[in-house]
N, C-alpha and C. Protein backbone atom coordinates (compact mmCIF):
# COMPACT_ATOMS: atom_id res chain seq x y z
N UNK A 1 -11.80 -59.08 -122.31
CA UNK A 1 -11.50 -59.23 -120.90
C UNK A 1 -11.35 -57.87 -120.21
N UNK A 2 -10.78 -56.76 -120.80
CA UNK A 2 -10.65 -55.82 -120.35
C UNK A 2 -11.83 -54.78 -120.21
N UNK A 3 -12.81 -54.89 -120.98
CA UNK A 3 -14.08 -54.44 -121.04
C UNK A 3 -14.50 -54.99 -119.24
N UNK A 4 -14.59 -56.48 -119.32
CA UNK A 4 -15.43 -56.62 -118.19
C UNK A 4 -14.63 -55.85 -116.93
N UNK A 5 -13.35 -55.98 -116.77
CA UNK A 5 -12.75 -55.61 -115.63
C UNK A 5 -13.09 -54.14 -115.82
N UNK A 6 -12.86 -53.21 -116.38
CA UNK A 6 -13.66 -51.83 -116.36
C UNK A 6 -14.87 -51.85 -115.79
N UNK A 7 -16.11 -52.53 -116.57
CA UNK A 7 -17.18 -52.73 -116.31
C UNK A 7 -17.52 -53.28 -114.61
N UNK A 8 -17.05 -53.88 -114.04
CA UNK A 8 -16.72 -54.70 -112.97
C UNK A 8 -16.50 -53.09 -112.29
N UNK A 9 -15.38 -52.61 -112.32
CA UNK A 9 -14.84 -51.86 -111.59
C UNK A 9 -15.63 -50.14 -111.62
N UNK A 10 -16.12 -50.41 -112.61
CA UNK A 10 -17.13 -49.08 -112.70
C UNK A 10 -19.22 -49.09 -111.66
N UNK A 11 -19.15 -50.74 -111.98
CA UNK A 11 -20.26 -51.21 -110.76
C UNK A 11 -20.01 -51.37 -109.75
N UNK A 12 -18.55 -51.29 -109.25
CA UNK A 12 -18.26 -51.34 -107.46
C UNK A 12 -18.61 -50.23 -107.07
N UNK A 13 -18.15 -48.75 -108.38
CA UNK A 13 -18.21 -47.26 -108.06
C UNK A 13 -19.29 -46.87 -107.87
N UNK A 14 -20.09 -47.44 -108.95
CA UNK A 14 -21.81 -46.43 -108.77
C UNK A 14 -22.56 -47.40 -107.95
N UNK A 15 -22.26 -48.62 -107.33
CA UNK A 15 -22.93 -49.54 -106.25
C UNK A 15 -22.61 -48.63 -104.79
N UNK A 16 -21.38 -48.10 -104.73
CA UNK A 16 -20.69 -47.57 -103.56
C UNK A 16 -21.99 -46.26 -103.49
N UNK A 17 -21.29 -45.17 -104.92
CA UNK A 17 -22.12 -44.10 -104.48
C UNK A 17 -23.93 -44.40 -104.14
N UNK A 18 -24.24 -45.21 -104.76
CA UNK A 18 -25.96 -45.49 -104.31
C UNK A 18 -25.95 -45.70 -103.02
N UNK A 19 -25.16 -46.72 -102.24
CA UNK A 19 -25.03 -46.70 -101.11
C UNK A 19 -24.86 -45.80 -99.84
N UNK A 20 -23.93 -44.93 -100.26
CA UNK A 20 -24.05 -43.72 -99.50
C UNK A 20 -24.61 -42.40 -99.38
N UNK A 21 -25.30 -42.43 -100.51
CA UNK A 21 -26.43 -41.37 -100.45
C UNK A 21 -27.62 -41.64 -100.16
N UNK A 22 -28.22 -43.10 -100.82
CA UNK A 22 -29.68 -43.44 -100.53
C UNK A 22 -29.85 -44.83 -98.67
N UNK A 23 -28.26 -44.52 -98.25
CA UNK A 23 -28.25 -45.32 -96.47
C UNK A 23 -28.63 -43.76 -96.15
N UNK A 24 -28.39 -42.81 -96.36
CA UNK A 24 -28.53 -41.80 -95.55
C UNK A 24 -30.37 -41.50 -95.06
N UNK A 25 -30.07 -40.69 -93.49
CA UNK A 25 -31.81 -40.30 -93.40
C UNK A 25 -32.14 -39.40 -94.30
N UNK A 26 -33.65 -39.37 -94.48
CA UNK A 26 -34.47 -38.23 -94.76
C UNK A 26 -34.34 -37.30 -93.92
N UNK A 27 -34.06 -36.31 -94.26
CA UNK A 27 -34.49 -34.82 -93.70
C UNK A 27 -35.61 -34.36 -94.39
N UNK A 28 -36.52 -33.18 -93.22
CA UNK A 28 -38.01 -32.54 -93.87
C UNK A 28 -37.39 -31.24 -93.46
N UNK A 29 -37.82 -30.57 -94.39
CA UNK A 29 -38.37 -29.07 -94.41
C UNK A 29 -38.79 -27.98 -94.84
N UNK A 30 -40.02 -27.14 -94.61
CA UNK A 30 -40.69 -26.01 -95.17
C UNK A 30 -40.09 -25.53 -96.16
N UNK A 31 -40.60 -25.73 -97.51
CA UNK A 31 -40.14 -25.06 -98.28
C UNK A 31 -40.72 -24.71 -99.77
N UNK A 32 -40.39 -23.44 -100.65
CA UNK A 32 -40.71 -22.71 -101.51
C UNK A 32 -39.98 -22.92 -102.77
N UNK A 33 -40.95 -23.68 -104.19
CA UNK A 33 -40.04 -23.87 -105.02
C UNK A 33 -39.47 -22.70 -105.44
N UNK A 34 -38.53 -22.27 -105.99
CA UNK A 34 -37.92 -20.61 -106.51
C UNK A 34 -38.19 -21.28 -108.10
N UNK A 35 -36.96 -21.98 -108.39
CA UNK A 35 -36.37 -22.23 -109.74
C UNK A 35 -36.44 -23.80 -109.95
N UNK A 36 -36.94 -23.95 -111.49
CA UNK A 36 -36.42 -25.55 -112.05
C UNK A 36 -35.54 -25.39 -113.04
N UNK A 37 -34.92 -26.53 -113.13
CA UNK A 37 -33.50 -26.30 -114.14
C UNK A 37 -33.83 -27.85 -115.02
N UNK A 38 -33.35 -27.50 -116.06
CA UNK A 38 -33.25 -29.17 -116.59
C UNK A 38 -31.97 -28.74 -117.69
N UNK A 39 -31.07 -29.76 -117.36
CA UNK A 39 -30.05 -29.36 -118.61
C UNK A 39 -29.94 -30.35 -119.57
N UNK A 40 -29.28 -30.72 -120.58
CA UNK A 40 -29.11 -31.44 -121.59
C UNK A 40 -27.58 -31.78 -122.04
N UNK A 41 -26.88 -32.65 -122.23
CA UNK A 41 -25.32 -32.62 -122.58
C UNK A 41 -25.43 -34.17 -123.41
N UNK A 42 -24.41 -34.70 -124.29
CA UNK A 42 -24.13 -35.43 -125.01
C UNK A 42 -23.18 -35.61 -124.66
N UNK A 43 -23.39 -37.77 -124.03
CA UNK A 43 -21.94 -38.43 -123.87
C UNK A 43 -21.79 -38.97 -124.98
N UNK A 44 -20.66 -39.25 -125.14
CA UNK A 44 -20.10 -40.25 -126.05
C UNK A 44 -19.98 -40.00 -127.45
N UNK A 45 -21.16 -39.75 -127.88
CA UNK A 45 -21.54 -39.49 -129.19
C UNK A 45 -22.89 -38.66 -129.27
N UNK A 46 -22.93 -38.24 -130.48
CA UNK A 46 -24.55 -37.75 -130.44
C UNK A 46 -25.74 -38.05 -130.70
N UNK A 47 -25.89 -39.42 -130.55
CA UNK A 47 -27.01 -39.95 -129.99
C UNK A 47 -27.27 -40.47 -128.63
N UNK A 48 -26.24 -40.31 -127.73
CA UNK A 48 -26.47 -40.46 -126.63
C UNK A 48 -26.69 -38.78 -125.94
N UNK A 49 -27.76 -38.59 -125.18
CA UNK A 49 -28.27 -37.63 -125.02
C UNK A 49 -28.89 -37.74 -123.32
N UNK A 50 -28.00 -37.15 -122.53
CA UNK A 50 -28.28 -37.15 -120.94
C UNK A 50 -29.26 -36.18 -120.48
N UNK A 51 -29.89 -35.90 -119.67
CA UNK A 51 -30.88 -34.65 -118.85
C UNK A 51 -30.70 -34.73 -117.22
N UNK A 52 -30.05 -33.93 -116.79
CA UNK A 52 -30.11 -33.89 -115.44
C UNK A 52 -31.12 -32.73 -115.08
N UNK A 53 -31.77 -32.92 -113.90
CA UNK A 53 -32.98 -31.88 -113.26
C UNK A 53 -32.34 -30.97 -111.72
N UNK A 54 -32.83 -29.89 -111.66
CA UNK A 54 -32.25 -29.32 -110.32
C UNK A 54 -33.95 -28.20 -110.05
N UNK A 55 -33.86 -28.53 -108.65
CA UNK A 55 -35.01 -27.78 -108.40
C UNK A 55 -34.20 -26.87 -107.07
N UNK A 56 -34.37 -25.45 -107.26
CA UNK A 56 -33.79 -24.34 -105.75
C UNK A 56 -35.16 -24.06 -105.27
N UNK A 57 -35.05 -24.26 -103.79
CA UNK A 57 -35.73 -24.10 -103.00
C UNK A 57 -35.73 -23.12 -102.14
N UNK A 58 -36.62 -22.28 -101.19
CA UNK A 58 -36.33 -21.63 -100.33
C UNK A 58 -36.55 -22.34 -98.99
N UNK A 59 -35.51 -22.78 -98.27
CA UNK A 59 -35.40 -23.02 -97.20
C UNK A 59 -35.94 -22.53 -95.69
N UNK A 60 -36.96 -22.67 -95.15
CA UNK A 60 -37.44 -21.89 -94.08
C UNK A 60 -37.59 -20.93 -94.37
N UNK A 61 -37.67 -19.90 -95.10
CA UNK A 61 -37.64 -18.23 -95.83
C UNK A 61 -36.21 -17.79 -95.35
N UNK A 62 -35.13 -18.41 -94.97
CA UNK A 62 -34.04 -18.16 -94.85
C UNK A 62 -33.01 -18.50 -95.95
N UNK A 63 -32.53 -19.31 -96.49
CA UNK A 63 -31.98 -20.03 -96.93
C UNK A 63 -32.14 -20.27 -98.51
N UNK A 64 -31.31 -20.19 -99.58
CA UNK A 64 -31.66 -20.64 -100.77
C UNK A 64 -30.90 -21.76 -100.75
N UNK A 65 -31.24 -23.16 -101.86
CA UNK A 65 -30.50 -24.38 -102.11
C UNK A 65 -31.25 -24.84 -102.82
N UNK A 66 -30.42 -25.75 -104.09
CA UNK A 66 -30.34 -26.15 -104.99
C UNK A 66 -30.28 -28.07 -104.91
N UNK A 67 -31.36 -28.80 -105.42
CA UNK A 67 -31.17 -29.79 -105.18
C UNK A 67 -30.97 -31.18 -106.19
N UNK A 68 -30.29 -31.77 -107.11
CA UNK A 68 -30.70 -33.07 -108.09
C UNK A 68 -31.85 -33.40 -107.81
N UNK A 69 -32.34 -33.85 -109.23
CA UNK A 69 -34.03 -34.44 -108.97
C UNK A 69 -33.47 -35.88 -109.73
N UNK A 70 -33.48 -37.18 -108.99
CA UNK A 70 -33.27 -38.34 -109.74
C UNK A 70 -35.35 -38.98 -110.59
N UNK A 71 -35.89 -38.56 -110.03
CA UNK A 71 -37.47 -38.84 -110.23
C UNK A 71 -38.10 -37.98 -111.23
N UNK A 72 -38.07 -38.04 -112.85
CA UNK A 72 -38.20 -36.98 -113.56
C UNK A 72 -40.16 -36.93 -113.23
N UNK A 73 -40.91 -37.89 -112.50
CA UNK A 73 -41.99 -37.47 -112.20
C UNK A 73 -42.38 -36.45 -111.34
N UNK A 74 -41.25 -36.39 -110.07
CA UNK A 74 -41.10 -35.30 -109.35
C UNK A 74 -41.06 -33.93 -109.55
N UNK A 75 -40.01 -34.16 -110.40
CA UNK A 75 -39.29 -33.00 -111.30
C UNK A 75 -41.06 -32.33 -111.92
N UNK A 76 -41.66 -33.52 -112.53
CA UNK A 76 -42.83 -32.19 -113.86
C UNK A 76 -43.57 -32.42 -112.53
N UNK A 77 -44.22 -32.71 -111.23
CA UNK A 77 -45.18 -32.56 -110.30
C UNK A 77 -44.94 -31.25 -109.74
N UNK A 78 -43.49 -30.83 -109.42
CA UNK A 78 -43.51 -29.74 -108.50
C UNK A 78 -43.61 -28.52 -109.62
N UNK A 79 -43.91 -27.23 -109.21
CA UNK A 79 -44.47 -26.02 -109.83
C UNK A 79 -43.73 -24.64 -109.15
N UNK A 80 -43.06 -24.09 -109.79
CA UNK A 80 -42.35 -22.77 -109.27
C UNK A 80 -43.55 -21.89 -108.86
N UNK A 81 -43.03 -21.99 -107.07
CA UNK A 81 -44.46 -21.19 -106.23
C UNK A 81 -44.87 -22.34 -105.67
N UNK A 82 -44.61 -23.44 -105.80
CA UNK A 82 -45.10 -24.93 -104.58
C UNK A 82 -44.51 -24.39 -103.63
N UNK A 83 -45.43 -24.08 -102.50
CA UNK A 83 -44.98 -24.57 -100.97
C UNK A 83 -45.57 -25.72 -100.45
N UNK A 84 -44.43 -25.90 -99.53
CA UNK A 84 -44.43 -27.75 -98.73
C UNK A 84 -43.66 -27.94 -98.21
N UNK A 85 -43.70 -29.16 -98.06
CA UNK A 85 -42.31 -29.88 -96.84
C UNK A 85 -41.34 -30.30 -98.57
N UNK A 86 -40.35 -30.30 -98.43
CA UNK A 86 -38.99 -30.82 -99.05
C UNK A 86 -38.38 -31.73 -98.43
N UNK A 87 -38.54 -33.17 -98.49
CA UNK A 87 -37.88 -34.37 -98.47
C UNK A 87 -36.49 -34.84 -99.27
N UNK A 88 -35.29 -34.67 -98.52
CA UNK A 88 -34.11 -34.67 -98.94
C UNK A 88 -33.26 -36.07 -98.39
N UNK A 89 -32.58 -36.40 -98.92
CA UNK A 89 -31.93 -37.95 -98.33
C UNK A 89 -30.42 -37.39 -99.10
N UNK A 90 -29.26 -37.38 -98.10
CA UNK A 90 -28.33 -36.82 -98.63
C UNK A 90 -28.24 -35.54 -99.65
N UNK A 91 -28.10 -35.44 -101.33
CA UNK A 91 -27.76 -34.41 -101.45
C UNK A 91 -28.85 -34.35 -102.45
N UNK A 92 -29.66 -35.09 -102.52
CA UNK A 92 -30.74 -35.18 -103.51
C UNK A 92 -32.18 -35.04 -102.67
N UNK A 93 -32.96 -34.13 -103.60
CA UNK A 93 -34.61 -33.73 -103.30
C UNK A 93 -35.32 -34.96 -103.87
N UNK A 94 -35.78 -35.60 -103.27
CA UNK A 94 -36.62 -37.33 -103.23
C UNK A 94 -38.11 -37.41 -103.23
N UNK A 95 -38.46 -36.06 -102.53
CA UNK A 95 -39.65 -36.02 -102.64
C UNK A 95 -40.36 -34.42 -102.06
N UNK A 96 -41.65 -34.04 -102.27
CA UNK A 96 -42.41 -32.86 -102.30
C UNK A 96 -43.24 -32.80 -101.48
N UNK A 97 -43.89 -32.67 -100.76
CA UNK A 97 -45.47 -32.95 -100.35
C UNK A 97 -46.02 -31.50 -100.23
N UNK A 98 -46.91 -30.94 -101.16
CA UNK A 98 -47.75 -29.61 -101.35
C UNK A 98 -48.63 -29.43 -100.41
N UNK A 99 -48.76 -28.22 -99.59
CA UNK A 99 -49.57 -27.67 -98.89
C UNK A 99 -50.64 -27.04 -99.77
N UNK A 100 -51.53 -27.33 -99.49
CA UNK A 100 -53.00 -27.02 -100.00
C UNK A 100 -53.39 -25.39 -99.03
């Protein structure tokens, strides 16, 4: 019983956060991949094995920032030295579109 009420109460949390990052608009803008990151950490035990992705961008040629990649297709499409528009929805990079 206590499993589910955790469980229960841990899907209100990550239902909430999906909600408020992916209600948010898209923002576009010009930008220069710099850096990709991919890290690696072990929950629980060691066969559970996580990878989070971060791609830094140059912002208008002003600006450096760092963004989560939830789309690991995204993540291997873009190329350090892609310029393009940077499609952002809250605090996550969602999408790329390469200038030719």
């Amino acid at each position: 019983m206590e499993t589910i009420i955790i469980f229960f109460i841990i899907s209100i949390i990550v239902a909430s956060i999906a909600f408020v990052n992916f209600s948010k608009p898209e923002e576009r803008f010009n930008a220069q991949v710099i850096k990709k990151e991919e890290d690696s950490f072990k929950v629980m035990s060691a066969s559970n094995k996580v990878t989070s992705y971060k791609i830094t961008l140059s912002r208008n040629e002003s600006q450096i920032v760092t963004f989560p990649v939830l789309n690991y297709q995204l993540y291997e499409r873009v190329k350090v030295g892609d310029l393009g528009t940077a499609i952002i929805r809250g605090e996550r990079l969602v999408g790329f579109e390469k200038r030719n």
